[in-house]
N, C-alpha and C. Protein backbone atom coordinates (compact mmCIF):
# COMPACT_ATOMS: atom_id res chain seq x y z
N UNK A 1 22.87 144.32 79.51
CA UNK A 1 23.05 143.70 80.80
C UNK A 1 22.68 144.68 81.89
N UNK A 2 21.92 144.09 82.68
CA UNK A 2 21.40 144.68 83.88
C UNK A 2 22.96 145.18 84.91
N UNK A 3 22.88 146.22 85.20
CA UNK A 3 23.81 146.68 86.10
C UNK A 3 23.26 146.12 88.15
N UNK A 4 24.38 145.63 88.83
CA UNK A 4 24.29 145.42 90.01
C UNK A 4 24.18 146.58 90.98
N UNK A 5 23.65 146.07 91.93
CA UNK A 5 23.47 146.89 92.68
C UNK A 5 23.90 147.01 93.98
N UNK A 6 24.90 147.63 94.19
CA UNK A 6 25.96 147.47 95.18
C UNK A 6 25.80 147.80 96.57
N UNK A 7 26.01 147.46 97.75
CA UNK A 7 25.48 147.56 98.67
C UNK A 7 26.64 148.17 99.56
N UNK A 8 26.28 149.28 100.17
CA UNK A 8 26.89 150.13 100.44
C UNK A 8 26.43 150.35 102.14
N UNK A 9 27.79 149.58 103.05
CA UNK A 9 27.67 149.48 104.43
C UNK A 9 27.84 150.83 105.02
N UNK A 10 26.59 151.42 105.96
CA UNK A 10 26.49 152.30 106.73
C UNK A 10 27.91 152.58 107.91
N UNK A 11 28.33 153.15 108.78
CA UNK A 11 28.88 152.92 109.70
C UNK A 11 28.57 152.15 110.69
N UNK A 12 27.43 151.79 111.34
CA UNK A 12 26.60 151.45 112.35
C UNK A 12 27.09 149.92 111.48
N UNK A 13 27.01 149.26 110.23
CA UNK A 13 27.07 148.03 110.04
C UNK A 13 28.78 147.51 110.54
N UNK A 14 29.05 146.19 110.66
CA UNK A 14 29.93 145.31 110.86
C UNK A 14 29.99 143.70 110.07
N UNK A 15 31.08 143.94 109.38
CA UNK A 15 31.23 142.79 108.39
C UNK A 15 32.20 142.48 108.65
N UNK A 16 31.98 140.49 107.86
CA UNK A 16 32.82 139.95 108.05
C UNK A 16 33.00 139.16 106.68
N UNK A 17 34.09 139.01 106.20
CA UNK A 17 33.81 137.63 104.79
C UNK A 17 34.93 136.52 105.30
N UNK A 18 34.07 135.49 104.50
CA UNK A 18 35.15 134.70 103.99
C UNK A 18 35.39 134.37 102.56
N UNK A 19 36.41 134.49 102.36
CA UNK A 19 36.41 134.58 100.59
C UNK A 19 36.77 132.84 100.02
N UNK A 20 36.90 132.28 100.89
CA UNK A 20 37.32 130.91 100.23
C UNK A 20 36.80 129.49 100.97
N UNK A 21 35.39 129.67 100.99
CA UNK A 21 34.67 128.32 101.48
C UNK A 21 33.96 127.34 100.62
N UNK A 22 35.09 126.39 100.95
CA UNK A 22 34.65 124.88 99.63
C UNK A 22 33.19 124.48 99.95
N UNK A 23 32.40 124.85 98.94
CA UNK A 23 31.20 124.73 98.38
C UNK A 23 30.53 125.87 97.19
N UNK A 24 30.09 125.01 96.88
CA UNK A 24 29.13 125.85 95.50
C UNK A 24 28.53 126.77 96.33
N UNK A 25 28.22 127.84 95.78
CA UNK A 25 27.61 128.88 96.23
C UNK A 25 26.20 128.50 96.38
N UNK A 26 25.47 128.03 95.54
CA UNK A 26 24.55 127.36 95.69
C UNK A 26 23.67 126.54 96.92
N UNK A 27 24.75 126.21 97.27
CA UNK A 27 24.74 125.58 98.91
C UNK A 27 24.67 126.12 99.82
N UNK A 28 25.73 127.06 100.06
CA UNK A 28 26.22 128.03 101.10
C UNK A 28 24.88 129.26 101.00
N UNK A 29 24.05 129.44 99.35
CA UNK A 29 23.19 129.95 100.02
C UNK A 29 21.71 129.54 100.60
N UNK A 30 21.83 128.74 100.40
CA UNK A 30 20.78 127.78 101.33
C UNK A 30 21.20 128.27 102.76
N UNK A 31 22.06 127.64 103.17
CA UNK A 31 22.34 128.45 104.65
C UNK A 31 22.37 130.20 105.22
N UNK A 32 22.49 130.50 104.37
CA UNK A 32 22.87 131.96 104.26
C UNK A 32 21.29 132.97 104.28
N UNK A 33 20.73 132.26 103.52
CA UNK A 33 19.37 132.06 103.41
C UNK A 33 18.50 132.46 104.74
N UNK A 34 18.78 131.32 105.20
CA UNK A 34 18.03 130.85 106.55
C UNK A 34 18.07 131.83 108.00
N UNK A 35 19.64 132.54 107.84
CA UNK A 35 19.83 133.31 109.08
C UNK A 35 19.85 134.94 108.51
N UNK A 36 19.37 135.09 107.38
CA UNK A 36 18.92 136.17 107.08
C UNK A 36 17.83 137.04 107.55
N UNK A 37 17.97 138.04 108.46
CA UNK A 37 16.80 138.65 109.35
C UNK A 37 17.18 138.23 110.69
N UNK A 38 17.87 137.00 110.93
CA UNK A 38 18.06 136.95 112.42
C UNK A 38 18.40 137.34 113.54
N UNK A 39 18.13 137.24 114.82
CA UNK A 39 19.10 138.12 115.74
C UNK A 39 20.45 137.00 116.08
N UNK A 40 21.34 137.46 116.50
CA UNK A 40 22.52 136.71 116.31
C UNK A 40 22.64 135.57 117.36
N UNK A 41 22.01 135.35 118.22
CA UNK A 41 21.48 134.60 119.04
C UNK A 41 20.95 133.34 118.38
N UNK A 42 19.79 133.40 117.94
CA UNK A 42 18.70 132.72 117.05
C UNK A 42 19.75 132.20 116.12
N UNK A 43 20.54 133.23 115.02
CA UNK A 43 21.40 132.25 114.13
C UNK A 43 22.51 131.50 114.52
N UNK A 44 22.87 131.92 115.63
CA UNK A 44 24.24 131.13 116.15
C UNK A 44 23.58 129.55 116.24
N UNK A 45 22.43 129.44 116.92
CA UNK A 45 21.23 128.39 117.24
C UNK A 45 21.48 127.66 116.40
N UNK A 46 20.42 128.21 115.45
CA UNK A 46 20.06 127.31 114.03
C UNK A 46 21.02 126.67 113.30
N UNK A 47 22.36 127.70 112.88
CA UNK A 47 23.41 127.01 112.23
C UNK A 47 24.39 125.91 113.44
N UNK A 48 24.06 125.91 114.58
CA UNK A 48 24.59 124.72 115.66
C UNK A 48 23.67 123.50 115.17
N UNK A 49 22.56 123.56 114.87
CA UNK A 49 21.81 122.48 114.87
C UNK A 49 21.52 122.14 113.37
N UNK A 50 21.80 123.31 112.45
CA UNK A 50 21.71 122.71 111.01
C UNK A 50 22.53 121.29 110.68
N UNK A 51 22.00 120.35 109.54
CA UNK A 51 22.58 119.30 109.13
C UNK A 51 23.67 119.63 108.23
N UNK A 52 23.61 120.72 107.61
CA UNK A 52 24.46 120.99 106.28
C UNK A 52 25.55 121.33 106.64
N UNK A 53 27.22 120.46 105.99
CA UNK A 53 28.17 120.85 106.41
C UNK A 53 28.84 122.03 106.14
N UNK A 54 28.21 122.72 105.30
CA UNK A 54 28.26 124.24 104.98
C UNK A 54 28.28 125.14 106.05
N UNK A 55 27.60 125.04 107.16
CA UNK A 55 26.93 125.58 108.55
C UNK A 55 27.78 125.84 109.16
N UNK A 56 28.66 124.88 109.19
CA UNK A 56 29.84 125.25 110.41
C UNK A 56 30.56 126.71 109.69
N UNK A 57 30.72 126.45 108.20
CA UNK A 57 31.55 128.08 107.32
C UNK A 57 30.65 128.71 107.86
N UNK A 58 29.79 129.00 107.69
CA UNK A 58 28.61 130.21 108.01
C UNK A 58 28.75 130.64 109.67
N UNK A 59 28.96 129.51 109.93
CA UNK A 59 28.77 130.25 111.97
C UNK A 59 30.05 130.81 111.84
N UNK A 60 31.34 129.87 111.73
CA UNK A 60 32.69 130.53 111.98
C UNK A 60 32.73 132.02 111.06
N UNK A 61 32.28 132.42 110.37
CA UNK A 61 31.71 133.69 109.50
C UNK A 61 31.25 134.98 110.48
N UNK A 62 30.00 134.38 111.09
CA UNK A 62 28.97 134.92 111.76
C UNK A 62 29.65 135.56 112.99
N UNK A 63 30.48 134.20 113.72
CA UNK A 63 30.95 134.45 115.06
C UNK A 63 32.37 135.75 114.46
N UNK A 64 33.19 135.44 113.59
CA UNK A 64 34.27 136.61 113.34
C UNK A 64 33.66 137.91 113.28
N UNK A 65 32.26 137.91 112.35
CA UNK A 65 31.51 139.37 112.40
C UNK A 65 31.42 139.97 113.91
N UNK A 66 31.05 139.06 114.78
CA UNK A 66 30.33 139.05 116.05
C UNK A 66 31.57 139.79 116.98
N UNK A 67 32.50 139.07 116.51
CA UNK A 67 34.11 139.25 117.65
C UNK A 67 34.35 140.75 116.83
N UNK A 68 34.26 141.42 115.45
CA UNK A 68 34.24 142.79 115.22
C UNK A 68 33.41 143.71 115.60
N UNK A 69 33.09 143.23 116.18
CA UNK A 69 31.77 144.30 116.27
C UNK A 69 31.67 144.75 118.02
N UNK A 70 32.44 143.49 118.79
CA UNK A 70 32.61 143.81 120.15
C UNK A 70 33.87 144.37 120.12
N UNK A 71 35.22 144.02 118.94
CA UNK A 71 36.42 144.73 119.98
C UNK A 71 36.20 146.51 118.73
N UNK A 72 35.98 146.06 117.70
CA UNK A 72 36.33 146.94 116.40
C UNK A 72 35.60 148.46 117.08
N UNK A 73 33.71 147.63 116.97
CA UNK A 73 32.62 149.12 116.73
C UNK A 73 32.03 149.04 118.62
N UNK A 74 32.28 148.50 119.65
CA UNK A 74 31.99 148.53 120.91
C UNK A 74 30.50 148.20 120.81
N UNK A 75 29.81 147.34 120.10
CA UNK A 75 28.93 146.85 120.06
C UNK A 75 28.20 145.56 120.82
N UNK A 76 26.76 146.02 121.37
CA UNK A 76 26.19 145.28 122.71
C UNK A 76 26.08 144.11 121.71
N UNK A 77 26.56 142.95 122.11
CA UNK A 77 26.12 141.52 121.58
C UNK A 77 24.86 141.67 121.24
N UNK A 78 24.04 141.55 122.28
CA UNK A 78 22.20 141.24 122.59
C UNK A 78 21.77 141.57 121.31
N UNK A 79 22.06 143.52 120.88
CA UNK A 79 21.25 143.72 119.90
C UNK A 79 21.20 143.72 118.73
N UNK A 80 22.46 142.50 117.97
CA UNK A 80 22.74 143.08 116.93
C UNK A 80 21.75 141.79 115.64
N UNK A 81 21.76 141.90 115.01
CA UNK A 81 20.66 141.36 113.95
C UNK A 81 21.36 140.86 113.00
N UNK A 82 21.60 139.90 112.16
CA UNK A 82 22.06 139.96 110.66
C UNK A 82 21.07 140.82 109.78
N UNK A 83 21.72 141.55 109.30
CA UNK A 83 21.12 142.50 108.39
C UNK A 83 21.42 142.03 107.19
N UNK A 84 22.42 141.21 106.38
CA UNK A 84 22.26 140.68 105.26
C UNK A 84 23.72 139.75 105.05
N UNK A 85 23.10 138.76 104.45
CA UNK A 85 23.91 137.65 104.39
C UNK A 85 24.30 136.99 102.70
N UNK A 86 25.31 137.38 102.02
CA UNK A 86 24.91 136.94 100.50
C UNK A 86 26.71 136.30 99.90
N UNK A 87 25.90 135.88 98.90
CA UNK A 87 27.09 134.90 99.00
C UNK A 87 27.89 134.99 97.10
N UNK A 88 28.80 134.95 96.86
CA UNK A 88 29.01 135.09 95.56
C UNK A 88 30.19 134.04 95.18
N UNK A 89 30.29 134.21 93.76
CA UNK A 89 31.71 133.02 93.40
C UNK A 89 32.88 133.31 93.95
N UNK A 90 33.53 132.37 93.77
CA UNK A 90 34.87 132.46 94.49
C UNK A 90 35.86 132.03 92.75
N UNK A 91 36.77 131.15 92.93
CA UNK A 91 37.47 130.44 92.13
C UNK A 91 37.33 129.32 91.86
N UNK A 92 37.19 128.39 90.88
CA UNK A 92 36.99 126.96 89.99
C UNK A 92 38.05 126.61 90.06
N UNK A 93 38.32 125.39 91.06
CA UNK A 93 39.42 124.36 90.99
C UNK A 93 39.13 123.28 89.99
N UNK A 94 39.92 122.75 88.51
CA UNK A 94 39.17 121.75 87.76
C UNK A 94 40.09 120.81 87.93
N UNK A 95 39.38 119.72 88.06
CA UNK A 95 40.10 118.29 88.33
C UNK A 95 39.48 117.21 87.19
N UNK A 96 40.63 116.63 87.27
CA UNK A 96 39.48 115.38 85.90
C UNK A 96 39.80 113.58 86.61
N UNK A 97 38.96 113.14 86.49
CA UNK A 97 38.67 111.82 87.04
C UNK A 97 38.68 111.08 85.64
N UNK A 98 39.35 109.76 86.27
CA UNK A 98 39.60 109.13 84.99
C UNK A 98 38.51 108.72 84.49
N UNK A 99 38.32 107.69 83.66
CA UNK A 99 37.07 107.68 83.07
C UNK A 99 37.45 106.37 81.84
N UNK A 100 36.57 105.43 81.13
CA UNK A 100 36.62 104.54 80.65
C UNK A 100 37.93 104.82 79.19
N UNK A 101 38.69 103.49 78.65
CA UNK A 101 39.45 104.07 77.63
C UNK A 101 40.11 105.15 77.41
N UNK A 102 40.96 105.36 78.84
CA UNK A 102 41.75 106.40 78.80
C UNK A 102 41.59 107.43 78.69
N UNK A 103 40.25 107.61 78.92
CA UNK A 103 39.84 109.31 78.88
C UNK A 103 39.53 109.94 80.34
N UNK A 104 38.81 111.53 80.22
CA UNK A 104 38.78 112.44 81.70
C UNK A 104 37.93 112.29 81.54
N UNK A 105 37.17 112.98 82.59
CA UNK A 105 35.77 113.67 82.82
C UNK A 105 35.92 115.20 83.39
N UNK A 106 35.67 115.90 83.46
CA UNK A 106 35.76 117.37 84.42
C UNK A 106 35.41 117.30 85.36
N UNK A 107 35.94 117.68 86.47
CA UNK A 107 35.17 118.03 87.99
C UNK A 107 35.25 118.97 88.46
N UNK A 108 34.16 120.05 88.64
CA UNK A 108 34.65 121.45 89.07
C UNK A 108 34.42 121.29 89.95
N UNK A 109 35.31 122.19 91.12
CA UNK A 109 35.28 122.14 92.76
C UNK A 109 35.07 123.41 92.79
N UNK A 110 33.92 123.87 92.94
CA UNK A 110 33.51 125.40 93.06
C UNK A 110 34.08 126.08 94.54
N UNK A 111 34.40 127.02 94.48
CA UNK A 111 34.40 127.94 96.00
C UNK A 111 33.17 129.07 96.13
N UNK A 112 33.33 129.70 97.26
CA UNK A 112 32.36 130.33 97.28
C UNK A 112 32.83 131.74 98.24
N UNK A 113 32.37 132.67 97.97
CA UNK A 113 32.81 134.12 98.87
C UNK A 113 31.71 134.12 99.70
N UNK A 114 31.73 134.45 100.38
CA UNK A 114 30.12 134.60 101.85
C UNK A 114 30.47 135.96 102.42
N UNK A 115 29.64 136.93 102.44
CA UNK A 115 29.73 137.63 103.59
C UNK A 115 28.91 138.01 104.76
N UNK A 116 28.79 138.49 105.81
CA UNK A 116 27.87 138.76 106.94
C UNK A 116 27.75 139.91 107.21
N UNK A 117 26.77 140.82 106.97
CA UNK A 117 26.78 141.90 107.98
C UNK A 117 25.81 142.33 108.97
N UNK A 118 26.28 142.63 110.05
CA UNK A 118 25.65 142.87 111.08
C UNK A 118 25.11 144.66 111.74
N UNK A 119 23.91 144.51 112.05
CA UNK A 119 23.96 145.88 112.55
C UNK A 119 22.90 145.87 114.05
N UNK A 120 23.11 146.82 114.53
CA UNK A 120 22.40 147.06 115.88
C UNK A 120 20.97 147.75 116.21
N UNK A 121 19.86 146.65 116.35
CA UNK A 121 18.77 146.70 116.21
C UNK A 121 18.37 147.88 117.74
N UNK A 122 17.36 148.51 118.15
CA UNK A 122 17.00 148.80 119.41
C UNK A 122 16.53 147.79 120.33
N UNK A 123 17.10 148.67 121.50
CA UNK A 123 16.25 146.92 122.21
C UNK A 123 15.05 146.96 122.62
């Protein structure tokens, strides 16, 4: 098995997670995706106007990074960038739905961990 490769935040970076947002990870990185490279401006944007109800986790994410980074590291709004956005499992809620002749079916309700980090581009 391939060993991971762990990503190791500078000082200059500012993170934020959320460890428990109902959706498959799968989903969440579709969004996560999208505001990867952005300036925080631009992603606040995009995830306002995205369709996916995933979007709203991702901004309320984005914006907590955003609020650390002004009171935590005294950081200028304007310049800061998402520098990387990735998303991993959380916990499997299993539920079973009934199903013909008295039987289940499985339903996994996946969660998902997200995190944001931000760092300060030049202007």
């Amino acid at each position: 098995m391939a060993k991971r490769l762990r990503i190791v935040p500078t000082s200059a970076d500012v993170i934020a997670k959320d460890r428990m947002v109902l959706a498959s990870p799968r989903k969440v990185n579709l969004v996560a995706k999208m505001i990867r490279g952005m300036s925080v401006s631009k992603a606040l944007d995009a995830l306002k106007f995205c369709k996916r109800a995933v979007a709203q986790d991702v901004r309320k994410t984005l914006l907590s990074a955003v609020a650390n980074a002004e009171t935590n590291h005294s950081l200028d709004i304007d310049l800061l960038t998402v520098k990387e956005a990735y998303v991993g499992k959380a916990v499997v809620l299993r539920r079973f739905m009934a199903r013909a002749k008295g039987s289940g079916a499985p339903i996994r309700k996946r969660f998902s961990r997200l995190t944001v980090v931000l760092c300060e581009t030049e202007g």
